[in-house]
C-alpha atoms as a PDB file:
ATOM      1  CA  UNK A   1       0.000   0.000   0.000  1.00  0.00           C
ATOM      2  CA  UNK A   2       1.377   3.241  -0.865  1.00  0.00           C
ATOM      3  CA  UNK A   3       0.388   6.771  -0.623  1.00  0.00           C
ATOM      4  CA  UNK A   4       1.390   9.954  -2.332  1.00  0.00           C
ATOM      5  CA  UNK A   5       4.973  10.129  -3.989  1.00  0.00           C
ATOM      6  CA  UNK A   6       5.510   5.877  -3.299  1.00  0.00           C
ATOM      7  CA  UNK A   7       5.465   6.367   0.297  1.00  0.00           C
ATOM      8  CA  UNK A   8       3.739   3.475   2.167  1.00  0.00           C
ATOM      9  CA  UNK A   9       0.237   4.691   3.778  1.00  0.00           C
ATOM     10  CA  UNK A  10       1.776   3.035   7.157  1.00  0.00           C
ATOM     11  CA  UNK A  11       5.036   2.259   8.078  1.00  0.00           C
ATOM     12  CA  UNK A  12       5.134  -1.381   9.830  1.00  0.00           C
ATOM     13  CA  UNK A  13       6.721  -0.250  13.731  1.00  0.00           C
ATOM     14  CA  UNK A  14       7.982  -4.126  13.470  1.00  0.00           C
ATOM     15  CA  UNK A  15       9.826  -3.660  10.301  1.00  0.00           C
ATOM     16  CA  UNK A  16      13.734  -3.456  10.812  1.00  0.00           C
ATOM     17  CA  UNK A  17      15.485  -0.988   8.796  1.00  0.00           C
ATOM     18  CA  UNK A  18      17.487   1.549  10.688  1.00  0.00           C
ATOM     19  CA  UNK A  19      21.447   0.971  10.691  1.00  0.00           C
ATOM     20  CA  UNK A  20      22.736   1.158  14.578  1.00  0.00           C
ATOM     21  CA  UNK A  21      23.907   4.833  13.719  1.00  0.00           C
ATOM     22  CA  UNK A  22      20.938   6.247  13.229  1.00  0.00           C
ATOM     23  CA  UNK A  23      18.785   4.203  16.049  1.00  0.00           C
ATOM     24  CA  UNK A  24      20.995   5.694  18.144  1.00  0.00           C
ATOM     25  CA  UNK A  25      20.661   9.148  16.675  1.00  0.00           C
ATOM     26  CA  UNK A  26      17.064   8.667  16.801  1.00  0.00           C
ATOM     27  CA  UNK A  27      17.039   6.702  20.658  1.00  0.00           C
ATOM     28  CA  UNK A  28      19.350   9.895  21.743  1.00  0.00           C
ATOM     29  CA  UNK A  29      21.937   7.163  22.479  1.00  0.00           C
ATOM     30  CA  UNK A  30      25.402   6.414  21.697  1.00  0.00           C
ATOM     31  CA  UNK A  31      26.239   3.468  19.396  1.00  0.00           C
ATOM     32  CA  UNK A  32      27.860   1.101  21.758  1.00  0.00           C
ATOM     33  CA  UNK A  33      25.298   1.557  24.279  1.00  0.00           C
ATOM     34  CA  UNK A  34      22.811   0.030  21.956  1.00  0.00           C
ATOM     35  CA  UNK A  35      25.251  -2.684  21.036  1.00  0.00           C
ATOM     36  CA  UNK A  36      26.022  -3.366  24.895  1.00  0.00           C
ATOM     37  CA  UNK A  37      21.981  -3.484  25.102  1.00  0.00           C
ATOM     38  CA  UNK A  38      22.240  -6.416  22.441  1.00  0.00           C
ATOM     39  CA  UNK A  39      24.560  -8.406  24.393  1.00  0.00           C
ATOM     40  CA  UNK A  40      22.467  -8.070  27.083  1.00  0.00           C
ATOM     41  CA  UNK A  41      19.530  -8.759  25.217  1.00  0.00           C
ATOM     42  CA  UNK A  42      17.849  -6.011  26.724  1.00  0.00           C
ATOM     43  CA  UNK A  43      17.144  -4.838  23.220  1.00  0.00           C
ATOM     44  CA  UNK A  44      17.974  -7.461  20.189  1.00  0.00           C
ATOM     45  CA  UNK A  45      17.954  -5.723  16.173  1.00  0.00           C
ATOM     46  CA  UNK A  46      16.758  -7.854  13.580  1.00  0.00           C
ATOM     47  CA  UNK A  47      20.245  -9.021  11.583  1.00  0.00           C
ATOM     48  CA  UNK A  48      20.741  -8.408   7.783  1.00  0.00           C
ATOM     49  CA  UNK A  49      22.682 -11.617   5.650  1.00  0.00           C
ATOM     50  CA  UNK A  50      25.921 -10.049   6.656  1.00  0.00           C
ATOM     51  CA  UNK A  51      25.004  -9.656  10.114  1.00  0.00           C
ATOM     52  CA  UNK A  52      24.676  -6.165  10.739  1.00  0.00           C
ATOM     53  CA  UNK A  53      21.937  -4.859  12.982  1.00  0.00           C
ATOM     54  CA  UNK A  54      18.853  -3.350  11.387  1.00  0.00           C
ATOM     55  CA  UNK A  55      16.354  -1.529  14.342  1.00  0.00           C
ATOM     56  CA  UNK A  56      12.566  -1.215  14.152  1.00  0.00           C
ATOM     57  CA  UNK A  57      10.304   1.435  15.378  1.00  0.00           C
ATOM     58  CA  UNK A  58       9.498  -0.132  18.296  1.00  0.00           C
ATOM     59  CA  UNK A  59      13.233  -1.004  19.182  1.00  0.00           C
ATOM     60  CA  UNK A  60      13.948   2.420  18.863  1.00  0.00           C
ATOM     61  CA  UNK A  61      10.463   3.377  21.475  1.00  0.00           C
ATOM     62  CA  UNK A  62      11.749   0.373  23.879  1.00  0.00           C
ATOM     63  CA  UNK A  63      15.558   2.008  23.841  1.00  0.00           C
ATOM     64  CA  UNK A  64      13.756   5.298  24.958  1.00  0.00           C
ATOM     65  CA  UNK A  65      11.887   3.422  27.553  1.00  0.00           C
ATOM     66  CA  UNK A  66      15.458   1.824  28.704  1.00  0.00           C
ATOM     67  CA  UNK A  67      17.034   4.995  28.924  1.00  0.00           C
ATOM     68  CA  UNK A  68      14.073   6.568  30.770  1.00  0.00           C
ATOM     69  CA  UNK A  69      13.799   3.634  33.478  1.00  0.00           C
ATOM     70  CA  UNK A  70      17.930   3.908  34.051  1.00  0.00           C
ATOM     71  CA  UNK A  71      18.503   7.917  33.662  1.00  0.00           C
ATOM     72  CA  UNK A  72      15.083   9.180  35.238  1.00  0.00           C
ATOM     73  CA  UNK A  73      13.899   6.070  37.336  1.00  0.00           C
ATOM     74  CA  UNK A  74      17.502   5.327  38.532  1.00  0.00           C
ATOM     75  CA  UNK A  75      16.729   1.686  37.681  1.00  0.00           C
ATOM     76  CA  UNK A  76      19.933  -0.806  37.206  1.00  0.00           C
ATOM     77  CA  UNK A  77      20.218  -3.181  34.011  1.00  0.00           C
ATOM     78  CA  UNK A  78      19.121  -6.303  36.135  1.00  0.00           C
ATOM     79  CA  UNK A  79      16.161  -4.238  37.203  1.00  0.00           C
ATOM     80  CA  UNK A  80      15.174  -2.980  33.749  1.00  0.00           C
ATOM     81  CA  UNK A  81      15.507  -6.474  32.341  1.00  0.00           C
ATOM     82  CA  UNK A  82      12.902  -7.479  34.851  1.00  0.00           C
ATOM     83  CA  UNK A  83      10.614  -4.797  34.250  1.00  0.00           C
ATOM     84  CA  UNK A  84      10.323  -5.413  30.156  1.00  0.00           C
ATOM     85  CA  UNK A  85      10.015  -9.182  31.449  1.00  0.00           C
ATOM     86  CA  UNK A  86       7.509  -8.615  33.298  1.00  0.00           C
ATOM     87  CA  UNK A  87       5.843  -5.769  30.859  1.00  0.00           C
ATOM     88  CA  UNK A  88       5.498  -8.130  28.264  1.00  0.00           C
ATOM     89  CA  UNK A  89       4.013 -11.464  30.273  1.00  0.00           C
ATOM     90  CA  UNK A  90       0.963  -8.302  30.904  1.00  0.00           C
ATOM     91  CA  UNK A  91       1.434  -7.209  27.530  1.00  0.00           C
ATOM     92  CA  UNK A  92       0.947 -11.182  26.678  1.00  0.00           C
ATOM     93  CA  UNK A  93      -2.139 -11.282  29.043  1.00  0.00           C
ATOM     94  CA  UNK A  94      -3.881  -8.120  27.916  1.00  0.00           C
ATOM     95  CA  UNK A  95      -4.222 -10.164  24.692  1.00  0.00           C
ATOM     96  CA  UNK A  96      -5.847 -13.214  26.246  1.00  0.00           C
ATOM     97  CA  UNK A  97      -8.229 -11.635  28.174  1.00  0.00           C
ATOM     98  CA  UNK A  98      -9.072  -9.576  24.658  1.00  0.00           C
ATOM     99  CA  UNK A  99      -9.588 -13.372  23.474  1.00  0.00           C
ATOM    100  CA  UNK A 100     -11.568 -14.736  26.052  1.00  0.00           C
ATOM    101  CA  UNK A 101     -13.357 -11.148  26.264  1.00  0.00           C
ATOM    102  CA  UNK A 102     -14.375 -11.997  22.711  1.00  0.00           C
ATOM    103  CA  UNK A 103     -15.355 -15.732  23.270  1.00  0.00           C
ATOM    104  CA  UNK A 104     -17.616 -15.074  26.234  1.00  0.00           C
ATOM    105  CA  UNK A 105     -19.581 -12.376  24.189  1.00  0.00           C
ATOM    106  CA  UNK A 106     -19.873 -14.283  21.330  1.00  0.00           C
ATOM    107  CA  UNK A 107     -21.082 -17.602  23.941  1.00  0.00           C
ATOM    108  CA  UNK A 108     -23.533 -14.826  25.026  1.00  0.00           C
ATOM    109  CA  UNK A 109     -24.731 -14.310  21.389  1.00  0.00           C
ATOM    110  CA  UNK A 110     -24.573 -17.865  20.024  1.00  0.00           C
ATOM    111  CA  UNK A 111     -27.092 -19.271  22.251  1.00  0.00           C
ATOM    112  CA  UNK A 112     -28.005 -22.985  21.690  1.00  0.00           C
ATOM    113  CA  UNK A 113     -24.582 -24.172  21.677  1.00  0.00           C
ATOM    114  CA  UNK A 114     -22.187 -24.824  24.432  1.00  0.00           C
ATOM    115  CA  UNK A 115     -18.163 -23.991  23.790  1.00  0.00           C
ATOM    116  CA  UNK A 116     -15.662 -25.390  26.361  1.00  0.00           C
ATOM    117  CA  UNK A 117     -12.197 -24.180  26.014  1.00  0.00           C
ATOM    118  CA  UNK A 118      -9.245 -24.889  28.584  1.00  0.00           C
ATOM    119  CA  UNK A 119      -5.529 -23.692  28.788  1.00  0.00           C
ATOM    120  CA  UNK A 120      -2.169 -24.729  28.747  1.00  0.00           C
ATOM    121  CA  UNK A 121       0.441 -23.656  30.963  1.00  0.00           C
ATOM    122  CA  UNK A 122       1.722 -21.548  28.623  1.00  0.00           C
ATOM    123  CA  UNK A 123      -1.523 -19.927  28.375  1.00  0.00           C
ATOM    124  CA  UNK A 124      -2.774 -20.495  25.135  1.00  0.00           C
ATOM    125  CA  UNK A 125      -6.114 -21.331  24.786  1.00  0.00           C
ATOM    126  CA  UNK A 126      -8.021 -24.355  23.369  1.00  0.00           C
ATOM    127  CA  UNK A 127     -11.427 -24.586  21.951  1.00  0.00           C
ATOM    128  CA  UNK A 128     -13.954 -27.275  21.823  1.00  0.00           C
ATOM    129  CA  UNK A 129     -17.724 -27.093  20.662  1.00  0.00           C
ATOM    130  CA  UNK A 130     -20.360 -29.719  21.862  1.00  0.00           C
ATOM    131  CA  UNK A 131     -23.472 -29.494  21.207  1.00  0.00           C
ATOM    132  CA  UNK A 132     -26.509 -29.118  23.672  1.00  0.00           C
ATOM    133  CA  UNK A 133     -27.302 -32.252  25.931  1.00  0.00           C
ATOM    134  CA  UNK A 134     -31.300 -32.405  26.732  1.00  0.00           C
ATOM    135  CA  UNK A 135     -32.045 -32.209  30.211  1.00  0.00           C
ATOM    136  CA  UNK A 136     -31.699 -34.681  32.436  1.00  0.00           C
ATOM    137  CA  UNK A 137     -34.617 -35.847  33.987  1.00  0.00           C
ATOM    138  CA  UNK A 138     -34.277 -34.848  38.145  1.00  0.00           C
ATOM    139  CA  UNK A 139     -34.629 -38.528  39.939  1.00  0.00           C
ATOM    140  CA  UNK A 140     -36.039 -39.051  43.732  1.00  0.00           C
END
């Protein structure tokens, strides 16, 4: 999809295609930091064939967020990699409530039929449909 003058409508935040010199221009940042960030794997580029490191939008936003939570917050590394660890398990969780937000409203609309779904440990969800048993009859 592209707009006026070949530009694409929307740029893809996931797409990796800044060189480490200008994340780090645009992160406020100084080359090697971002590279020390790698090793840590506080932040980790996408990689081209000859293995240099291409940065995405949202690299570049979670490098801000880095440098916020250690400059600002005072936060060490060890503390910051905890923090995105923990960001995106809720991050992972906001999505499955969406999910089973949607399932429950569309059990509420579906009527007749029953779903049952359960869960692994890793949280991923699994659906099954049955259909409607008839009563059973109550026995004294």
């Amino acid at each position: 999809m592209t707009g006026q003058g070949g530009l694409p409508d929307r740029i893809d935040p996931d797409a990796a295609v800044f060189v480490i010199s200008v994340a780090a221009q645009l992160a406020e940042m100084h080359p090697q930091t971002l590279r020390g960030y790698d090793r840590l794997g506080l932040v980790v580029p996408g990689r081209t064939r000859g293995r240099g490191r291409r940065y995405s939008l949202r690299d570049i936003a979670r490098l801000r967020h880095i440098q916020h939570l250690s400059q600002v917050e005072g936060i060490n590394l060890e503390g910051i990699r905890r923090i995105l660890a923990l960001e995106s398990e809720l991050e992972a969780m906001h999505a499955q409530v969406a999910q089973l937000t949607t399932l429950v409203q569309h059990l509420h609309l579906s009527g007749g039929e029953t779903r049952v779904f359960t869960a692994a440990q890793t949280g991923e969800v699994h659906l099954g449909r049955f259909r409607p048993r008839p009563p059973r009859a109550i026995t004294r």
